[in-house]
Protein backbone atom coordinates (compact mmCIF):
# COMPACT_ATOMS: atom_id res chain seq x y z
CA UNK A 1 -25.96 18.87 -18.25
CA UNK A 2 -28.06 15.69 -17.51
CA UNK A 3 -27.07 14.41 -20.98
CA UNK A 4 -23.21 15.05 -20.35
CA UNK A 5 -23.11 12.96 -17.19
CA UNK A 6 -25.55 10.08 -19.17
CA UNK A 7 -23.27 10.26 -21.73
CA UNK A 8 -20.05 10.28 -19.18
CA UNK A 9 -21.71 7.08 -16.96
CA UNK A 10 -21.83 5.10 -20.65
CA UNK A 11 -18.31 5.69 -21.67
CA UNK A 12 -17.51 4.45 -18.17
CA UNK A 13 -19.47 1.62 -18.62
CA UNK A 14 -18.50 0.49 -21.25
CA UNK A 15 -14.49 1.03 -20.76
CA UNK A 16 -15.17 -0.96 -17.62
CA UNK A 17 -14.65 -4.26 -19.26
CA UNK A 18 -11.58 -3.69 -20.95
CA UNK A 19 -9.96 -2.33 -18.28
CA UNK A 20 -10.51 -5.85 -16.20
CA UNK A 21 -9.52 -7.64 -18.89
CA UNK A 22 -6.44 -5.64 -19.26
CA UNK A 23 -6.02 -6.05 -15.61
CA UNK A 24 -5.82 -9.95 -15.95
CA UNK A 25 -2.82 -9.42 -18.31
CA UNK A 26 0.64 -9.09 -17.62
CA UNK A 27 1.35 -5.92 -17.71
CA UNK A 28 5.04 -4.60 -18.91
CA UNK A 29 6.94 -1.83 -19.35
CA UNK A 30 8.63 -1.68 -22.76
CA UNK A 31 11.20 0.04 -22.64
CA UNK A 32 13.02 2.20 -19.54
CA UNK A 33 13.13 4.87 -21.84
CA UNK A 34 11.95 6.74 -24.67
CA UNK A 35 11.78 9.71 -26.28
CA UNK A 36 9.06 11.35 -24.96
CA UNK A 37 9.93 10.26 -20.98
CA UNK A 38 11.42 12.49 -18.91
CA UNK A 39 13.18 9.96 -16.71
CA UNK A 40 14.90 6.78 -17.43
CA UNK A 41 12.82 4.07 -14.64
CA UNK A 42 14.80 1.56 -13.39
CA UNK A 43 12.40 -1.01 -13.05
CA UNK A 44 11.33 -2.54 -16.15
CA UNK A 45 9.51 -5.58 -17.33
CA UNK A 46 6.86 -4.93 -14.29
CA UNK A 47 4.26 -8.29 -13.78
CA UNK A 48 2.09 -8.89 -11.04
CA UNK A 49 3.59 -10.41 -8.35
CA UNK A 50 2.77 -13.25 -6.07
CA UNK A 51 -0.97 -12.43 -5.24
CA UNK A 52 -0.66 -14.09 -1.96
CA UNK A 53 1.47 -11.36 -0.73
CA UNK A 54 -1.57 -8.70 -1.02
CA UNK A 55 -3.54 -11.14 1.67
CA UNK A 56 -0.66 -10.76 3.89
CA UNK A 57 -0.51 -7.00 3.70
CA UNK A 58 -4.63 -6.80 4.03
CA UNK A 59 -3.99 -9.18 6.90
CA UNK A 60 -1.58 -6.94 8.88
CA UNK A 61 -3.89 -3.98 8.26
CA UNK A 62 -6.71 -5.57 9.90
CA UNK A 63 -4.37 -6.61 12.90
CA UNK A 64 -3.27 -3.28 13.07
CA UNK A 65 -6.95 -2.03 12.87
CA UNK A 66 -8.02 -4.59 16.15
CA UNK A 67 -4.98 -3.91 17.95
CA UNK A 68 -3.31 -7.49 17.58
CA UNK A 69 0.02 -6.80 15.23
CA UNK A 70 1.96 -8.83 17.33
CA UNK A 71 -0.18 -11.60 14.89
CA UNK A 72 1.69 -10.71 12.10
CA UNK A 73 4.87 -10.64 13.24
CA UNK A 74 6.02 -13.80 11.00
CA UNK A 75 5.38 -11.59 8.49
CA UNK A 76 8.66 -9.56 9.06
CA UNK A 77 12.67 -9.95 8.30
CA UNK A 78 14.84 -10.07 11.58
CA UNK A 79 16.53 -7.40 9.64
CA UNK A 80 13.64 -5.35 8.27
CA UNK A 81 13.69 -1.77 7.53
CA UNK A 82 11.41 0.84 7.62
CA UNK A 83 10.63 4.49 6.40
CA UNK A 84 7.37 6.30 8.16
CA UNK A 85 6.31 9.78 6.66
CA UNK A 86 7.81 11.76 9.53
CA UNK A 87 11.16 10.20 8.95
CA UNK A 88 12.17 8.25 11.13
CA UNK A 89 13.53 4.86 10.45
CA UNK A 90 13.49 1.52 12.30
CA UNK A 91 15.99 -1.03 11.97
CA UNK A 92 15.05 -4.61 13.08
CA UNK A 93 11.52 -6.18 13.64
CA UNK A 94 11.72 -6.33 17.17
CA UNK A 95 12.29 -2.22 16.80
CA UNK A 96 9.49 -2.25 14.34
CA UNK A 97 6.90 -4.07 15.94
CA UNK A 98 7.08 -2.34 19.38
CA UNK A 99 7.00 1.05 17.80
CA UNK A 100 4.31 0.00 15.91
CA UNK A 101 2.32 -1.31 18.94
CA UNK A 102 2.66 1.44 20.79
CA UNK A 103 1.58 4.03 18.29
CA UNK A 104 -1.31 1.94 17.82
CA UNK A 105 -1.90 1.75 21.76
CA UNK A 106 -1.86 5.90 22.09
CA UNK A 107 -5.43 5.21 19.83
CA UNK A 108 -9.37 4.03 21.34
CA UNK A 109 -9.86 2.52 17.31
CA UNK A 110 -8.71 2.32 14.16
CA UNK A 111 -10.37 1.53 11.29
CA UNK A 112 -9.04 1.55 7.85
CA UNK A 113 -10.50 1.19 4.22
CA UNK A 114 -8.75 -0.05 1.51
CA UNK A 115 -8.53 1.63 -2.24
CA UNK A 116 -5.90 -0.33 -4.06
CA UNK A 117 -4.09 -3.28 -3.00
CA UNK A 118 -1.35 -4.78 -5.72
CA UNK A 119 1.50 -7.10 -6.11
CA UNK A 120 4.30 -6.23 -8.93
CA UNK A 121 7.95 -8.00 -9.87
CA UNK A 122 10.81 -7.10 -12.04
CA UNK A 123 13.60 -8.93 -13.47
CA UNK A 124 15.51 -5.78 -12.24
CA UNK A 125 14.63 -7.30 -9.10
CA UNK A 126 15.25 -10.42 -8.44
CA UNK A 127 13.98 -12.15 -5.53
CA UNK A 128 11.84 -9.03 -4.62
CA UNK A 129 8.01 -8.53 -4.70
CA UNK A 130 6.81 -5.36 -4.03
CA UNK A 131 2.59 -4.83 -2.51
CA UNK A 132 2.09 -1.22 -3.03
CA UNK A 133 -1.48 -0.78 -0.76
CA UNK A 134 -3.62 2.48 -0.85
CA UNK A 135 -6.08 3.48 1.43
CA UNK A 136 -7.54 5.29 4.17
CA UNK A 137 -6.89 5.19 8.23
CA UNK A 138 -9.52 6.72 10.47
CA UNK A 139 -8.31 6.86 14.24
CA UNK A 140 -10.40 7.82 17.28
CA UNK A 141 -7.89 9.36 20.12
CA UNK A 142 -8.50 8.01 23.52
CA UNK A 143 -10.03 12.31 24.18
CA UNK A 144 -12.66 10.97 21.54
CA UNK A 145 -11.32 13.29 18.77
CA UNK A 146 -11.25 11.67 15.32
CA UNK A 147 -8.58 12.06 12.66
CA UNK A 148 -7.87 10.43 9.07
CA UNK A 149 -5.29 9.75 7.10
CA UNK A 150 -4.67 8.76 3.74
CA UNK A 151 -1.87 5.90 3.34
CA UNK A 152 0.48 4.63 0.40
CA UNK A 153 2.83 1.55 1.76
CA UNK A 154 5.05 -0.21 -0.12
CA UNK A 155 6.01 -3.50 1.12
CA UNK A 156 8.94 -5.41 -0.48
CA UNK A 157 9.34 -9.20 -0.04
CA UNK A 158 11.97 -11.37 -0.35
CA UNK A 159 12.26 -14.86 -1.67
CA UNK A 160 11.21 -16.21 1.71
CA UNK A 161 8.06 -14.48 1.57
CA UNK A 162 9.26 -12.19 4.16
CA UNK A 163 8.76 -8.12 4.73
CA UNK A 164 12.56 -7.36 4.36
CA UNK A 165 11.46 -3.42 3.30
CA UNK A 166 8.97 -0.95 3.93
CA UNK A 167 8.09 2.61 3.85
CA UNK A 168 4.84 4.68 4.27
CA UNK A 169 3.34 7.71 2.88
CA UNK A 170 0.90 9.80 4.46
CA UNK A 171 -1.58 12.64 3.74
CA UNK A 172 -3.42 14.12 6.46
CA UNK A 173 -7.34 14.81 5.24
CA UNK A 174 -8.09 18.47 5.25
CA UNK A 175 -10.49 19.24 7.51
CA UNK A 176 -14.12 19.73 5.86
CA UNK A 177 -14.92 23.87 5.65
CA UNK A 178 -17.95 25.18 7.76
């Protein structure tokens, strides 16, 4: 068994590399469908984005996280829209931002780790970037009770650099068994 996971750690090891270097590459979709896909995807052509764009997202996490998102509020569209897990959809950043505040308010902390972060464009859509962020929320309730929550957002930008689009995926975490 010891052997298995020695051998396991070395193919990891030494896949490592290649896998940054392919991450330094463009990477594209060749074709939207083939033979052997299930689906035609409409987005082809897929680069990484404007890197910058991943700060911003990181950035309004960590607001989020100390309880000052009004600080990113140059961050959104006048006429974003947005998509939470429940449902519900807000229209306008003025909608979003207060909703967002006061969820954050009903918490005593927040604290949030971060698994993936990325920025990708298509030709299919021009004028978009799209920061797809994965990663972990951990709130403490004002009754000291703690909760977590696993997150997928994706953020779309517009040529402005602005948040014109965004939706979030949750996952409550199970509960550890006794």
């Amino acid at each position: 068994m010891r052997h298995l996971k020695i051998t396991a750690a070395f193919i990891l090891f030494a896949i490592l590399p290649f896998t940054i270097y392919a991450q330094k590459k463009d990477v594209k979709q060749t074709s939207s469908a083939t033979s052997d896909q299930p689906y035609k995807v409409g987005a082809t052509n897929i680069t990484l984005g404007n890197q910058d764009y991943n700060k911003k997202v990181l950035w309004a996490w960590k607001y989020y996280d100390d309880n000052t998102f009004d600080k990113a509020a140059d961050l959104f569209a006048d006429t974003v829209i947005a998509t939470l897990p429940d449902g519900t959809v807000f229209r306008g950043k003025d909608m979003l931002l207060k909703s967002l505040q006061d969820y954050r308010n009903s918490f005593a902390s927040a604290a949030s780790t971060v698994d993936a972060c990325v920025t990708l464009k298509s030709p299919d859509m021009p004028g978009r970037d799209v920061v797809s962020i994965w990663g972990v929320e951990t709130d403490t309730n004002k009754d000291g009770t703690v909760s977590k929550v696993h997150l997928n957002e994706v953020w779309f930008f517009n040529k402005d650099g602005k948040v014109v689009e965004f939706h979030q995926l949750a996952a409550k975490e199970m509960p550890e068994k006794k």
